[in-house]
Protein backbone atom coordinates (compact mmCIF):
# COMPACT_ATOMS: atom_id res chain seq x y z
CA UNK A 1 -11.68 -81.58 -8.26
CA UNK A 2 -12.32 -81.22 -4.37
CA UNK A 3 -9.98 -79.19 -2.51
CA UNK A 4 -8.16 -81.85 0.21
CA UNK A 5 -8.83 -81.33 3.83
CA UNK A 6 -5.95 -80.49 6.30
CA UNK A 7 -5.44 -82.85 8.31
CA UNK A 8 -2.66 -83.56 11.52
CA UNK A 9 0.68 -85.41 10.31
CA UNK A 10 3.50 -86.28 12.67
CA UNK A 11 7.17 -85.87 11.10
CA UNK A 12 10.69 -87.33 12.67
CA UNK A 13 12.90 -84.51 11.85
CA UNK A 14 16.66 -85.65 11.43
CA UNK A 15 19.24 -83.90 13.42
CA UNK A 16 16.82 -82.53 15.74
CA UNK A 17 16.60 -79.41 13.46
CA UNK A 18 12.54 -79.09 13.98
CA UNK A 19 12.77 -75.19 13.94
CA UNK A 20 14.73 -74.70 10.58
CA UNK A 21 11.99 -77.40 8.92
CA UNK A 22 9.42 -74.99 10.27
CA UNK A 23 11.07 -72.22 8.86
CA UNK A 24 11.17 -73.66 5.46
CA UNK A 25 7.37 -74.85 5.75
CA UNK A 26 6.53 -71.32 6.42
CA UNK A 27 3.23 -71.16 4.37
CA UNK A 28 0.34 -69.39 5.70
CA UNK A 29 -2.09 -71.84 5.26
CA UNK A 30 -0.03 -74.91 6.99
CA UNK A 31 -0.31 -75.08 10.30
CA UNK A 32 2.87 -76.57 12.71
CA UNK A 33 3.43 -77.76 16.22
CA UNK A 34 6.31 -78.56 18.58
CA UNK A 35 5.67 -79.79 21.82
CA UNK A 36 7.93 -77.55 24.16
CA UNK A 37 8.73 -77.38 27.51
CA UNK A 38 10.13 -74.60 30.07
CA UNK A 39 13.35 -76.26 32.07
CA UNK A 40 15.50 -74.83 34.38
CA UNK A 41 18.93 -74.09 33.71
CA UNK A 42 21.65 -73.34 36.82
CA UNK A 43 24.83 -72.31 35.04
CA UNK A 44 28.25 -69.56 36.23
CA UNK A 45 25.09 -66.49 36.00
CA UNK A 46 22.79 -68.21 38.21
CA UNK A 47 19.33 -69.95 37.32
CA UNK A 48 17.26 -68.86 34.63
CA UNK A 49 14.79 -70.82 32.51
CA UNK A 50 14.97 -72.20 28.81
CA UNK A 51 12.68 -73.19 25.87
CA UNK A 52 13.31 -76.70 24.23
CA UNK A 53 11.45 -79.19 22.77
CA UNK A 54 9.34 -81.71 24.54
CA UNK A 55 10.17 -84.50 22.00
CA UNK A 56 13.65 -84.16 20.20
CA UNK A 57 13.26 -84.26 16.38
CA UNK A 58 9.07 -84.38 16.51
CA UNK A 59 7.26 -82.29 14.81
CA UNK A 60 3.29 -82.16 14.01
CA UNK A 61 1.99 -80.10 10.62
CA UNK A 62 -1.64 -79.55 9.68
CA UNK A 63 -1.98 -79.72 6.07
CA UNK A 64 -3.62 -81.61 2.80
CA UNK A 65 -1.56 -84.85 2.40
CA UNK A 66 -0.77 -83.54 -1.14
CA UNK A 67 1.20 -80.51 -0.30
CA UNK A 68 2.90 -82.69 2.58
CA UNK A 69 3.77 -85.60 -0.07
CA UNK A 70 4.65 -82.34 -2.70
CA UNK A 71 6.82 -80.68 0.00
CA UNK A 72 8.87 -83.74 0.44
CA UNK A 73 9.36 -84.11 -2.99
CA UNK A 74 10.50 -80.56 -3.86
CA UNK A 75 12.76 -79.78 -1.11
CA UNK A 76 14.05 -83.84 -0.02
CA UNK A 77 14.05 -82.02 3.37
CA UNK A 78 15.90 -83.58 6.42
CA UNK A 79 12.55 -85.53 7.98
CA UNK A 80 10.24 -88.20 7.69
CA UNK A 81 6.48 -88.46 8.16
CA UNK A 82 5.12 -91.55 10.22
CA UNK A 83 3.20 -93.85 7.94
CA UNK A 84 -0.11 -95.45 8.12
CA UNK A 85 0.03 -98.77 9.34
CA UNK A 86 -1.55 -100.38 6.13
CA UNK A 87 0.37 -98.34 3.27
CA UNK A 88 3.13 -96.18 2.65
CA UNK A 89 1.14 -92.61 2.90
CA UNK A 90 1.61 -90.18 5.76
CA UNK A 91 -0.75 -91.26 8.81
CA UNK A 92 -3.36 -88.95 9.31
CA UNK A 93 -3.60 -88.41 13.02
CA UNK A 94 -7.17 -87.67 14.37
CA UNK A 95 -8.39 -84.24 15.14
CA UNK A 96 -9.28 -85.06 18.86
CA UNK A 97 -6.32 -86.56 19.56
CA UNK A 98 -4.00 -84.03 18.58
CA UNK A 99 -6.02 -81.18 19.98
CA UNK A 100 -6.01 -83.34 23.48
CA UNK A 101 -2.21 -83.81 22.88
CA UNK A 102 -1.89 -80.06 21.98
CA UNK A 103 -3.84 -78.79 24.89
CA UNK A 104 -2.04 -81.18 27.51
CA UNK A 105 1.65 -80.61 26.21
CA UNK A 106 0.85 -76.50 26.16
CA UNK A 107 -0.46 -76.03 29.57
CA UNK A 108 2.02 -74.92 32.13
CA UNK A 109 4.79 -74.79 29.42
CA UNK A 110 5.32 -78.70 29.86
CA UNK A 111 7.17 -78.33 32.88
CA UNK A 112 4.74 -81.61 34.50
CA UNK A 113 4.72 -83.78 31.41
CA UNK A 114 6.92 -87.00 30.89
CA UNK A 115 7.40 -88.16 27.65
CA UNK A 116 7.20 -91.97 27.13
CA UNK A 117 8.00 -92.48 23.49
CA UNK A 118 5.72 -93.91 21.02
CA UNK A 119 2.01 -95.61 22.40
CA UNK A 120 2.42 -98.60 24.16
CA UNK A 121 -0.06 -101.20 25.00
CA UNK A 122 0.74 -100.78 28.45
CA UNK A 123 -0.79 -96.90 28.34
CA UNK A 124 -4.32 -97.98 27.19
CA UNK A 125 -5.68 -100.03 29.98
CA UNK A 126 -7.20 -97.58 33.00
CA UNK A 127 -10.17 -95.66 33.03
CA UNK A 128 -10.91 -92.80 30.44
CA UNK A 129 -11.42 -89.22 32.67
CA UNK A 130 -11.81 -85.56 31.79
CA UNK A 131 -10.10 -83.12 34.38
CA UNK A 132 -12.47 -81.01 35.40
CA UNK A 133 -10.70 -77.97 37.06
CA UNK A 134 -7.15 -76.88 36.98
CA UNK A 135 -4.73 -75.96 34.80
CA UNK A 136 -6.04 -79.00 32.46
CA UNK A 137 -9.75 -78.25 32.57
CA UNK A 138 -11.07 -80.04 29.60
CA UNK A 139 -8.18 -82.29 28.94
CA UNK A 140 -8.96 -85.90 28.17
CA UNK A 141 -7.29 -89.08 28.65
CA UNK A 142 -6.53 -92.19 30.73
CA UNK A 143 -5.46 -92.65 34.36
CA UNK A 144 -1.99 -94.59 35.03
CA UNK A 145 -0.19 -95.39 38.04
CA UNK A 146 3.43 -94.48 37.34
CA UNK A 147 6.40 -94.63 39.84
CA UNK A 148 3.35 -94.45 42.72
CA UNK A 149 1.70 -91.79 41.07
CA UNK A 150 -1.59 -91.07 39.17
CA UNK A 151 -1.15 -89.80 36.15
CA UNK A 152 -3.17 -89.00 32.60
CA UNK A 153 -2.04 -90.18 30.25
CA UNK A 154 -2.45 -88.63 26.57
CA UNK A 155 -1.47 -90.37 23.54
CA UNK A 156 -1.16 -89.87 19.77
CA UNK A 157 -1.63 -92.91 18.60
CA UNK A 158 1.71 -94.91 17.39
CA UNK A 159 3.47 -91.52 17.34
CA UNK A 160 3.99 -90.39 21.49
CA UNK A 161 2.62 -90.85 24.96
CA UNK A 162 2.89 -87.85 27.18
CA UNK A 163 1.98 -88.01 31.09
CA UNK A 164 1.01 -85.10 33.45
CA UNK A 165 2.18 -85.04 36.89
CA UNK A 166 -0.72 -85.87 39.46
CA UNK A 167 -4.05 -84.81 39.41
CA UNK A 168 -5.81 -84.72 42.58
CA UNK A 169 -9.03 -87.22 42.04
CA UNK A 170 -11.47 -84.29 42.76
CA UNK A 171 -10.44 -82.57 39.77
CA UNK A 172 -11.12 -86.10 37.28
CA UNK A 173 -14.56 -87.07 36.39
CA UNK A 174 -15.03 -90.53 34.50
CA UNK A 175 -16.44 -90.46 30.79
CA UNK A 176 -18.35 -93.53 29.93
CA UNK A 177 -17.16 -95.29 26.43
C-alpha cells in the first residue's frame, strides 16, 4: 500500500487550548501551525509586548488524513477538524494557500493583520497582486478596500480571511488569472 501524503488540515480547538493540543501531537513527522501575533500590553510595570494567537482556538497540522482521523480516535482530544464540503472527512486545504496564509500571518509577528473570520464572498472580488518589495515580498492575494484602506487580502478557503495593513501600490504588481 502507498504511503499517504501530508497534507494541510485546519482544526477548531475547544477552550482555546491550541498549545496543549500541540503538545500532545508532538510527533516528529507532523507538522503544526498557529497564527500568532505580537500585541502590546500597558499594565502597573509599564509596556511590554506579548505572544498570542492570531485566531483563538485555530490551529493548522500537516499530516496524512489517516493519522489525523487515527489521532482523533485514540485520544477524543478537545478539537475538531473542518470538513470537506461534500463529505464528512477532514478538508484538505491546498498547499499554496496555506503557505500564502503562513507567510502573510508570520511576517512582522502579525502586528498589521486583521482577522475576518471564515472566507466570505465579499473577500473574493478585486484584483489578484503579488507584493513585490517589503516585508511581504512574494506574498499573494487580493486587493480590498477596507475602512478607506487598501488592503490584501489572504484567505484559506472556508476556514479564515486575514488582511494586511496597507501596501503602498508601488510595492503590488497584478498577476493575470
Amino acid at each position: 500500500m502507498a504511503e499517504e501524503t501530508p497534507r494541510w488540515y485546519a482544526l477548531k480547538v475547544f477552550y482555546n487550548k491550541t498549545e496543549a493540543l500541540k503538545k500532545k501531537i508532538g510527533v516528529e513527522d507532523v507538522e503544526t501551525y498557529i497564527p500568532m501575533q505580537t500585541v502590546e500590553k500597558y499594565d502597573s510595570k509599564g509596556l511590554h509586548y506579548e505572544e498570542k494567537p492570531l485566531i483563538s482556538s485555530l490551529m493548522f497540522i500537516h499530516c496524512p488524513e489517516s493519522w489525523l482521523m487515527d489521532f482523533k480516535r485514540a485520544n477524543f482530544a478537545d478539537f475538531m477538524f473542518y470538513k470537506s464540503p461534500d463529505s464528512w472527512r477532514p478538508g484538505p486545504i491546498d498547499d499554496e494557500e496555506m503557505r500564502m496564509f503562513m507567510f502573510v500571518t508570520s511576517a512582522d509577528h502579525g502586528k498589521n493583520l486583521h482577522y475576518f473570520g471564515e472566507d466570505s464572498s465579499a473577500f473574493k472580488m478585486g484584483q489578484k497582486v503579488r507584493v513585490i518589495d517589503g516585508i511581504y515580498k512574494g506574498a499573494e492575494g487580493y486587493i480590498k478596500r477596507i475602512k478607506k484602506d487598501r488592503k490584501l487580502i489572504v484567505a484559506v478557503s472556508g476556514v479564515a480571511v486575514v488582511a494586511v495593513s496597507y501596501i503602498p501600490p508601488e510595492f503590488l504588481e497584478k498577476i493575470e488569472d
